[in-house]
PDB file of N, CA and C in Angstrom:
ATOM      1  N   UNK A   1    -123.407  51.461 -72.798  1.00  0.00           N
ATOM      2  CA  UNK A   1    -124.168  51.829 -73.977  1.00  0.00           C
ATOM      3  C   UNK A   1    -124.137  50.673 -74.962  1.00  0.00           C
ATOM      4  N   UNK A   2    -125.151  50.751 -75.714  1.00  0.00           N
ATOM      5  CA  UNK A   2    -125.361  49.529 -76.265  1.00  0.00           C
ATOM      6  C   UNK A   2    -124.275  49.677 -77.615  1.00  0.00           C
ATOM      7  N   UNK A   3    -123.622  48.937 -78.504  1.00  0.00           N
ATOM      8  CA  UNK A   3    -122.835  49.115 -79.871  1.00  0.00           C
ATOM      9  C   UNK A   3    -123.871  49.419 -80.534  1.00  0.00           C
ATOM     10  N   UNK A   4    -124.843  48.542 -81.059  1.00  0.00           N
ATOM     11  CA  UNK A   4    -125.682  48.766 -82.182  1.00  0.00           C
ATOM     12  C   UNK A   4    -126.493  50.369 -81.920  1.00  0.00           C
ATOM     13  N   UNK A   5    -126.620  50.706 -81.031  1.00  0.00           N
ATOM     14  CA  UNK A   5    -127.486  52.368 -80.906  1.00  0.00           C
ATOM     15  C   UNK A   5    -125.897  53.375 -81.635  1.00  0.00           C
ATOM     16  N   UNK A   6    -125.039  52.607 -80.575  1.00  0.00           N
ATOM     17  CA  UNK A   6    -123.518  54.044 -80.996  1.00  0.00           C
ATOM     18  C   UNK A   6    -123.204  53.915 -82.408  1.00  0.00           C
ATOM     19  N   UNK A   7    -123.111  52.452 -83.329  1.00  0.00           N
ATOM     20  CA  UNK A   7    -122.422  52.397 -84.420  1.00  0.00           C
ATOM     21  C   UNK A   7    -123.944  52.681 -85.774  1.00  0.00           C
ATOM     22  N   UNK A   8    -125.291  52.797 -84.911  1.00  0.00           N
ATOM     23  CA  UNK A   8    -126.611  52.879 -85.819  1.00  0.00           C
ATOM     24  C   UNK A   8    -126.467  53.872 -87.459  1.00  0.00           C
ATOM     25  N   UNK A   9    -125.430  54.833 -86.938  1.00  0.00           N
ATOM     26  CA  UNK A   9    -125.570  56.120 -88.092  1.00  0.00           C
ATOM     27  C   UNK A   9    -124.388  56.031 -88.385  1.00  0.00           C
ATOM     28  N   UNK A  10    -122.941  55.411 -88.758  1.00  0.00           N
ATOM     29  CA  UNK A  10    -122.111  55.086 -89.326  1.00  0.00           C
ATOM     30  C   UNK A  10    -121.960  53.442 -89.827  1.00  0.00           C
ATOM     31  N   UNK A  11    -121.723  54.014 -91.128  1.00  0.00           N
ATOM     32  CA  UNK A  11    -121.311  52.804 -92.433  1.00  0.00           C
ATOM     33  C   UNK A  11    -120.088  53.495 -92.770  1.00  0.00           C
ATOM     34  N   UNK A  12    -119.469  52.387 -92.270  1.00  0.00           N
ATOM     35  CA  UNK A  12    -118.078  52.184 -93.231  1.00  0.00           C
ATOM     36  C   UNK A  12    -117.471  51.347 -94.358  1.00  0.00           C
ATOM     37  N   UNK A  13    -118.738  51.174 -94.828  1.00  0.00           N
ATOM     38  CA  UNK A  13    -118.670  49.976 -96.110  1.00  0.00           C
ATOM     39  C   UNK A  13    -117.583  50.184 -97.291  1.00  0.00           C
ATOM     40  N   UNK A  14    -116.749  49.476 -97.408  1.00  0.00           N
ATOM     41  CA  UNK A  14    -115.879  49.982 -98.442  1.00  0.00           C
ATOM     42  C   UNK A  14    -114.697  50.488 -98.123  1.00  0.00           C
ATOM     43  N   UNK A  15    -114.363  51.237 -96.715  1.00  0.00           N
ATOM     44  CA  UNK A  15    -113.635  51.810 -96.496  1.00  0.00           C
ATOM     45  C   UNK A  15    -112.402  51.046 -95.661  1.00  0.00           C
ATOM     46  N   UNK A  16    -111.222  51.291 -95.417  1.00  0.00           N
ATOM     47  CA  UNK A  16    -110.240  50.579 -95.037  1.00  0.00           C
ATOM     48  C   UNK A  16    -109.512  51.531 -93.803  1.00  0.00           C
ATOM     49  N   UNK A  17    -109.680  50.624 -92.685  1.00  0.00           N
ATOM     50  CA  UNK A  17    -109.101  51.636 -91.593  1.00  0.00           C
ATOM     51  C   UNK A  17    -107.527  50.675 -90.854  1.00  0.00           C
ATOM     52  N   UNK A  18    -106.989  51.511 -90.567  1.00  0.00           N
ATOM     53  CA  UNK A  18    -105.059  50.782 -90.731  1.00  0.00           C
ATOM     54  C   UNK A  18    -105.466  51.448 -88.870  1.00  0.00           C
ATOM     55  N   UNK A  19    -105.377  50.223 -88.067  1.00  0.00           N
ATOM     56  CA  UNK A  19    -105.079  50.330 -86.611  1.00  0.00           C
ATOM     57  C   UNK A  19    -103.751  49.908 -86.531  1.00  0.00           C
ATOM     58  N   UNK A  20    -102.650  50.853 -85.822  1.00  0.00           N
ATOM     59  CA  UNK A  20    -101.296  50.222 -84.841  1.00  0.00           C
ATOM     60  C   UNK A  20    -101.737  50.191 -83.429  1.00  0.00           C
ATOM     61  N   UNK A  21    -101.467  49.116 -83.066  1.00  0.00           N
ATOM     62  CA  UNK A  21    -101.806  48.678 -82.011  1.00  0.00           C
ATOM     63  C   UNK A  21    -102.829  48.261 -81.743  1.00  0.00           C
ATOM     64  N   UNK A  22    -103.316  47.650 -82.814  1.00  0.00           N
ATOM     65  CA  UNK A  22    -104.702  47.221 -82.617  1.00  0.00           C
ATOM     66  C   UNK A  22    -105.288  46.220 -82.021  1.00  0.00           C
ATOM     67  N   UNK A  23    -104.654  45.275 -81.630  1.00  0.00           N
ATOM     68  CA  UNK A  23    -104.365  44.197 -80.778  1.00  0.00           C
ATOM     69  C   UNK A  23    -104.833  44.945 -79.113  1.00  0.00           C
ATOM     70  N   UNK A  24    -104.030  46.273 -78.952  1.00  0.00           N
ATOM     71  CA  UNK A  24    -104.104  46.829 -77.279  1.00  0.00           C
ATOM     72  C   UNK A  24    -105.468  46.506 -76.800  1.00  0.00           C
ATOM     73  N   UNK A  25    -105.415  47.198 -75.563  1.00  0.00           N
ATOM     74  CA  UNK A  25    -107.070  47.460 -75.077  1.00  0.00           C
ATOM     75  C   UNK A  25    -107.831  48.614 -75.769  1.00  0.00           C
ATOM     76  N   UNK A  26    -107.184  49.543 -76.045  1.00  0.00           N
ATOM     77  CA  UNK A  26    -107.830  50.287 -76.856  1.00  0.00           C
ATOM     78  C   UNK A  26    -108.240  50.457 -78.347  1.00  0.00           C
ATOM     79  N   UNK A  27    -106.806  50.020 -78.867  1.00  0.00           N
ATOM     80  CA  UNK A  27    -106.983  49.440 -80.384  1.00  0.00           C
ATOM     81  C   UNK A  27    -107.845  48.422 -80.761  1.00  0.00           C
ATOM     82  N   UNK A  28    -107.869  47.272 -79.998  1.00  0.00           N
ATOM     83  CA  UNK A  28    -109.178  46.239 -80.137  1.00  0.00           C
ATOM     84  C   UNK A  28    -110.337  46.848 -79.908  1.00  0.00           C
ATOM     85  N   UNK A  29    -110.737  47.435 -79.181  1.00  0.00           N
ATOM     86  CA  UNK A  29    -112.106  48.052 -78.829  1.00  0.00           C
ATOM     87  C   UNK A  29    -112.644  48.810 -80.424  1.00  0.00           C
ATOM     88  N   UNK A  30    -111.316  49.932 -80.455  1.00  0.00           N
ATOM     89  CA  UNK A  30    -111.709  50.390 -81.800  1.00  0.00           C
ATOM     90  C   UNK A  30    -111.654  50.099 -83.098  1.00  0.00           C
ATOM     91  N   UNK A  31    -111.229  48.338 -83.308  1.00  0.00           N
ATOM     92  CA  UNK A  31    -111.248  47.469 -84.587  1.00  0.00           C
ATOM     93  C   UNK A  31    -112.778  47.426 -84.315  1.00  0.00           C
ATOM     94  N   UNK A  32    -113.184  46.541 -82.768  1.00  0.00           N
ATOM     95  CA  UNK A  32    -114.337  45.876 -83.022  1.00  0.00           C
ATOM     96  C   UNK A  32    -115.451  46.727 -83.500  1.00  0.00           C
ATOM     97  N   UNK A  33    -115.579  47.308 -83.091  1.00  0.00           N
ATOM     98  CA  UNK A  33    -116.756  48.682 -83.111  1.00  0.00           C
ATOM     99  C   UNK A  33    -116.188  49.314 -84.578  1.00  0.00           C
ATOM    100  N   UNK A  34    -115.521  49.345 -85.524  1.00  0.00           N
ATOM    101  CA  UNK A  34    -115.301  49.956 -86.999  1.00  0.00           C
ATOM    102  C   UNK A  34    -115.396  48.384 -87.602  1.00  0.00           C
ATOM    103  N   UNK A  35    -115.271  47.465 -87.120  1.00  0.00           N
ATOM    104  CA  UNK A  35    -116.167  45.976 -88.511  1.00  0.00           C
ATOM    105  C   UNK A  35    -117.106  46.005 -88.199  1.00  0.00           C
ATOM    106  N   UNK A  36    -117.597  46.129 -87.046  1.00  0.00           N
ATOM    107  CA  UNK A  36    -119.407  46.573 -86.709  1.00  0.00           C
ATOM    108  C   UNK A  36    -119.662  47.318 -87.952  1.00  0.00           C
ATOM    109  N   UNK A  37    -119.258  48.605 -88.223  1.00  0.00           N
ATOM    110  CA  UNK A  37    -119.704  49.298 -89.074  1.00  0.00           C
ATOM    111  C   UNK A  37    -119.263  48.899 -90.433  1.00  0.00           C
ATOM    112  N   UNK A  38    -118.853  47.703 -90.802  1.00  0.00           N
ATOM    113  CA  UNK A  38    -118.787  46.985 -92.078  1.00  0.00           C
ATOM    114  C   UNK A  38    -117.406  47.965 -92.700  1.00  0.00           C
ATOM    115  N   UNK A  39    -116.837  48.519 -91.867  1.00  0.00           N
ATOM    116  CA  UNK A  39    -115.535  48.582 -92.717  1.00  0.00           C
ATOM    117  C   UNK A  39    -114.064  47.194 -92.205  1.00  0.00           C
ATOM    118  N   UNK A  40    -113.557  47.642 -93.150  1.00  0.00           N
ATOM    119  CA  UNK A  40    -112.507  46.670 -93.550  1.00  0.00           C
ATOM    120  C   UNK A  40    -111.217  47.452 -92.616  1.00  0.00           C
ATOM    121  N   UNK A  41    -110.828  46.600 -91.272  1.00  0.00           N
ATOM    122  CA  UNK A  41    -109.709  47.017 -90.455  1.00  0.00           C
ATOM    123  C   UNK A  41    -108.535  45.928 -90.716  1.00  0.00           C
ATOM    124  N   UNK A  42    -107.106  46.672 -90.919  1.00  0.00           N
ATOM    125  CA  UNK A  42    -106.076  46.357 -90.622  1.00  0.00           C
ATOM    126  C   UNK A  42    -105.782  46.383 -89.602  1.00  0.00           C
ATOM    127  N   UNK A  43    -105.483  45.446 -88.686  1.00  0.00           N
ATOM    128  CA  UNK A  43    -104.972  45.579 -87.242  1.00  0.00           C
ATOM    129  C   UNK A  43    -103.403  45.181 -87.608  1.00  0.00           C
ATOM    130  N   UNK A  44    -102.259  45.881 -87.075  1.00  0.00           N
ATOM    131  CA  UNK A  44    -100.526  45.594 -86.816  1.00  0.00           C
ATOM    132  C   UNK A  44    -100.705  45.869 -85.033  1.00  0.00           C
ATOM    133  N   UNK A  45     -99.959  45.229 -85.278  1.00  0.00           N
ATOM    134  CA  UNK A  45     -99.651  44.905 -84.001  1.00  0.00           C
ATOM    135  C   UNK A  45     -98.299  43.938 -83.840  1.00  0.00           C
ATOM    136  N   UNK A  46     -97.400  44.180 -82.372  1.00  0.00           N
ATOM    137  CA  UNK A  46     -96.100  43.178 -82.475  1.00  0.00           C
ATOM    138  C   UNK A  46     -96.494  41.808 -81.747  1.00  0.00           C
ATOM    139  N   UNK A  47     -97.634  42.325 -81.146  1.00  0.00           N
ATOM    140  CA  UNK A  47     -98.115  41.140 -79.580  1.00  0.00           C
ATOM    141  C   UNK A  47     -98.860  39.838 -80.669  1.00  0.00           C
ATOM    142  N   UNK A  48     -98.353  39.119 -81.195  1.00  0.00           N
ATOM    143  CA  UNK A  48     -98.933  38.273 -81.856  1.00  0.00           C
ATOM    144  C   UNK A  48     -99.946  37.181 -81.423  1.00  0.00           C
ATOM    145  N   UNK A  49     -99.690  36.774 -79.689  1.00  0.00           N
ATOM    146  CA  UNK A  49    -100.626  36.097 -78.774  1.00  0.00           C
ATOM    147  C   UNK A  49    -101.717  36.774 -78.704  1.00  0.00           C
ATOM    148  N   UNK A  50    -101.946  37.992 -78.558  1.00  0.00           N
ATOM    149  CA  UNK A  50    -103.327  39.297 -78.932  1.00  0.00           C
ATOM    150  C   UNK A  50    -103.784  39.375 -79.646  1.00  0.00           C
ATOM    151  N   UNK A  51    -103.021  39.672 -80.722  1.00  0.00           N
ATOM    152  CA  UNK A  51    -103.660  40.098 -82.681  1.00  0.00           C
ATOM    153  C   UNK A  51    -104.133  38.425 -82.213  1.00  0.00           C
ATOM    154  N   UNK A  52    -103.903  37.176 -82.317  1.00  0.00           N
ATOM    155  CA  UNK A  52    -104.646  35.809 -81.776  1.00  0.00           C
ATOM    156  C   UNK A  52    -105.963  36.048 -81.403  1.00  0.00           C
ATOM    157  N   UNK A  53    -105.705  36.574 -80.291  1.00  0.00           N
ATOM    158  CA  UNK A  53    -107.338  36.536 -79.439  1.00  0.00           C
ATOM    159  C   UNK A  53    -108.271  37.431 -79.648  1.00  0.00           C
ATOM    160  N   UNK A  54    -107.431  38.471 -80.354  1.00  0.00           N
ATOM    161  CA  UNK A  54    -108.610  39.760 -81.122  1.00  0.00           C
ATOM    162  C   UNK A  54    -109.343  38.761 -82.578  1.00  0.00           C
ATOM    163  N   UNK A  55    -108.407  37.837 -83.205  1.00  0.00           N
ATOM    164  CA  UNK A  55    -109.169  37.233 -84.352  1.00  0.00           C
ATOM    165  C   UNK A  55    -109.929  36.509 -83.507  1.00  0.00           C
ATOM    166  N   UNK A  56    -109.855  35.806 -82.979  1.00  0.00           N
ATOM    167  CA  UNK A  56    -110.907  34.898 -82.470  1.00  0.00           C
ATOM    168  C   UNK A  56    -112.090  35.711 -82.139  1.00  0.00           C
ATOM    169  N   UNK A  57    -111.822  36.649 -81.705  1.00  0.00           N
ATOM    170  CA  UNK A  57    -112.849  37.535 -80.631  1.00  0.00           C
ATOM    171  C   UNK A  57    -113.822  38.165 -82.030  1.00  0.00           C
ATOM    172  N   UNK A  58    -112.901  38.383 -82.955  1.00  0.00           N
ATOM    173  CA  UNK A  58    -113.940  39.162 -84.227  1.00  0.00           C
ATOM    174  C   UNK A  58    -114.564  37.848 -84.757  1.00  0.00           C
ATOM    175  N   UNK A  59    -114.081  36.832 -85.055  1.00  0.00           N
ATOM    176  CA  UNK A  59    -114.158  35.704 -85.646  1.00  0.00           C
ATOM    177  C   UNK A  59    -116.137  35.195 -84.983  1.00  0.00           C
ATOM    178  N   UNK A  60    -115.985  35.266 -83.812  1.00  0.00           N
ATOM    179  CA  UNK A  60    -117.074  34.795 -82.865  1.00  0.00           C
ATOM    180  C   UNK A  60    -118.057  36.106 -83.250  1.00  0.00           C
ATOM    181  N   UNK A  61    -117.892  37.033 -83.442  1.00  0.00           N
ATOM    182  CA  UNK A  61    -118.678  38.089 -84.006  1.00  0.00           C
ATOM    183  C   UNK A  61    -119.415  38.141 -85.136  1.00  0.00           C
ATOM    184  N   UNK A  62    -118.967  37.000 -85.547  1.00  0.00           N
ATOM    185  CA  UNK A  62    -119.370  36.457 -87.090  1.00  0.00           C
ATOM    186  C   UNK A  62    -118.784  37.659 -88.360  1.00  0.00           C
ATOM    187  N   UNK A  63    -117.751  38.199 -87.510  1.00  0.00           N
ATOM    188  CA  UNK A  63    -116.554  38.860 -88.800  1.00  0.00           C
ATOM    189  C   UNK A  63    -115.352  38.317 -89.109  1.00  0.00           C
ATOM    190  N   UNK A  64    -115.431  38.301 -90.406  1.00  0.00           N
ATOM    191  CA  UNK A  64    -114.801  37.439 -91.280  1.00  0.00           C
ATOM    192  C   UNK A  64    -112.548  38.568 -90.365  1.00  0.00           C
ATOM    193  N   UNK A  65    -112.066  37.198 -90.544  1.00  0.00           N
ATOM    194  CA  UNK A  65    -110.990  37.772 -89.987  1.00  0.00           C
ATOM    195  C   UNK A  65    -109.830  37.211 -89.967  1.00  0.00           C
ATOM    196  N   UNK A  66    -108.485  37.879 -90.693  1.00  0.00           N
ATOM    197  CA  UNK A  66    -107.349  37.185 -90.999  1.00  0.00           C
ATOM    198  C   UNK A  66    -106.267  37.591 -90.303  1.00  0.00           C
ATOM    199  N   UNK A  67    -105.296  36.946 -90.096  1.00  0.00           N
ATOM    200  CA  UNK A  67    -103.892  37.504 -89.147  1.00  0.00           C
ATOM    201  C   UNK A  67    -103.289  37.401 -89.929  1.00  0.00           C
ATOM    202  N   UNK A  68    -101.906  38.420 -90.199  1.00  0.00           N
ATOM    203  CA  UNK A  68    -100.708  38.907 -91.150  1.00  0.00           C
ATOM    204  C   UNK A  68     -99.934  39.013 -90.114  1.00  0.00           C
ATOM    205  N   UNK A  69     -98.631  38.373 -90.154  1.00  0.00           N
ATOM    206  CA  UNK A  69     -97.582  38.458 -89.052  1.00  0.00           C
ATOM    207  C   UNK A  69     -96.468  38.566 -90.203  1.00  0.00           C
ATOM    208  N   UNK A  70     -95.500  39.241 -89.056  1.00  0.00           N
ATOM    209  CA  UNK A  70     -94.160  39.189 -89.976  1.00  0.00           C
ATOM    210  C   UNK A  70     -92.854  39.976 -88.644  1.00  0.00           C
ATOM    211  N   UNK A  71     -91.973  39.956 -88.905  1.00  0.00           N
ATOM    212  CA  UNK A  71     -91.095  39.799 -88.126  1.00  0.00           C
ATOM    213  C   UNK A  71     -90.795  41.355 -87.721  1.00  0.00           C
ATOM    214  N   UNK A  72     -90.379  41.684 -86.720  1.00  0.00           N
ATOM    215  CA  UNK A  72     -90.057  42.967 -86.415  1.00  0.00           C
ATOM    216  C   UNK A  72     -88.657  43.208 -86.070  1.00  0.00           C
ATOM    217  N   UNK A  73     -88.065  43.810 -86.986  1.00  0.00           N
ATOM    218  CA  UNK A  73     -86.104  43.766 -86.857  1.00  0.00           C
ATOM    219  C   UNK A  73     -85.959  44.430 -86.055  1.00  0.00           C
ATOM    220  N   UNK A  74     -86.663  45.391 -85.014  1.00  0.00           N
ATOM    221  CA  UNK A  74     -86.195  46.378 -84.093  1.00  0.00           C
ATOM    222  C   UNK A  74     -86.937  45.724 -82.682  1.00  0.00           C
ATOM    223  N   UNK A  75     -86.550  44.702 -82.811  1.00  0.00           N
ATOM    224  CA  UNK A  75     -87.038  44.020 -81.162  1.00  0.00           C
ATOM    225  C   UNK A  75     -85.883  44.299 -80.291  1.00  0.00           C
ATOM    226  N   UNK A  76     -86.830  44.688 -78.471  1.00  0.00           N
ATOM    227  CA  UNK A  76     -85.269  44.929 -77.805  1.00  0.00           C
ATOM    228  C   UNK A  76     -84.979  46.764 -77.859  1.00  0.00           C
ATOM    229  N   UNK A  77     -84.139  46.748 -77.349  1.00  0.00           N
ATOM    230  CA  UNK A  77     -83.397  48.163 -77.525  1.00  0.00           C
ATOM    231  C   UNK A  77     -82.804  48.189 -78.823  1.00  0.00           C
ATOM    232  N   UNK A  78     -82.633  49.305 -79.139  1.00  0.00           N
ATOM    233  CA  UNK A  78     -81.958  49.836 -80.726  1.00  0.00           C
ATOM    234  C   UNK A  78     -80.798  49.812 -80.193  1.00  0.00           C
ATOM    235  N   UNK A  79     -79.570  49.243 -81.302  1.00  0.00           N
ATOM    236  CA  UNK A  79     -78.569  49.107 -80.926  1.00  0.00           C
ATOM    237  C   UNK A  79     -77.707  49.920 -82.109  1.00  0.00           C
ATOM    238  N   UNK A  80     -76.252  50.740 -81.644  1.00  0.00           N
ATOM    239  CA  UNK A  80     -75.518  51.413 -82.499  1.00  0.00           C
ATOM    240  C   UNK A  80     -75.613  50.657 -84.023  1.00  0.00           C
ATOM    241  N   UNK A  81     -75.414  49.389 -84.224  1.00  0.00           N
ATOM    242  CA  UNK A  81     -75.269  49.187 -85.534  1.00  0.00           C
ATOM    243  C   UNK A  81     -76.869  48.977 -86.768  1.00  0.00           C
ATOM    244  N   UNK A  82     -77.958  49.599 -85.733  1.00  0.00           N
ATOM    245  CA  UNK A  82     -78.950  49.664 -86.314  1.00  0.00           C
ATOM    246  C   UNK A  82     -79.273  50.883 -86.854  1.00  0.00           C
ATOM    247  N   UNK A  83     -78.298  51.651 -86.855  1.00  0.00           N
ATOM    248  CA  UNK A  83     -78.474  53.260 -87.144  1.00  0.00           C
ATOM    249  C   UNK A  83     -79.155  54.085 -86.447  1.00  0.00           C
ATOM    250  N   UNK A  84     -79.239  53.468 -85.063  1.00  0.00           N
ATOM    251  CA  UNK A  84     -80.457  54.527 -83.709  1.00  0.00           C
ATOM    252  C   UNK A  84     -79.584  55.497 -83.303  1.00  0.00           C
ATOM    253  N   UNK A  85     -79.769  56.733 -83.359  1.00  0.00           N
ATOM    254  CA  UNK A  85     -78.851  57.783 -82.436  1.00  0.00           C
ATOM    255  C   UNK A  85     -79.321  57.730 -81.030  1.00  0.00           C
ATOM    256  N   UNK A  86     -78.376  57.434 -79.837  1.00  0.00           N
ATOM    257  CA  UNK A  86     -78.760  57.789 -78.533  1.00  0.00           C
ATOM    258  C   UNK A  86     -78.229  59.179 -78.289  1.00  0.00           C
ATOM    259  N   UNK A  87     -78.914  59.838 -77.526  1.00  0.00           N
ATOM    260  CA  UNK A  87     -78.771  61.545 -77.331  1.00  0.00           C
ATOM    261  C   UNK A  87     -78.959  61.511 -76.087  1.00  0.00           C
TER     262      UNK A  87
END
């Protein structure tokens, strides 16, 4: 199906949509197709080589597009002195 017929009757102008995992296969799909509709997506994501190639990929779309990285303290297994209960 074509984007421009599916995204024809939604505007998201103005509006701000917060994707986790937006980087995935599925989360990217559903950034690209919501800046289609001129809203403003947050993509998080941990895969930082991805959130990469998703900017590029919006970037070539001719949507304007920035990466925010920052560190994730719970990389790995949770460990007792991180306050994780194992059960």
């Amino acid at each position: 199906m074509n984007l421009e017929k599916l995204t024809k009757g939604w505007d998201f102008a103005g509006q701000t949509v917060v994707i986790p995992g937006g980087a995935g296969i599925l989360g990217s799909e559903m950034a690209w197709a919501l800046v289609k509709c001129r809203a403003n997506a947050v993509i998080l994501d941990r895969d930082l080589s991805k959130a990469d190639a998703l900017k590029k990929r919006l970037s070539e779309g001719r949507v304007s597009a920035r990466l925010l990285s920052g560190g994730c303290p719970f990389e790995g297994e949770p460990s007792q002195s991180q306050g994780h209960h194992q059960g």
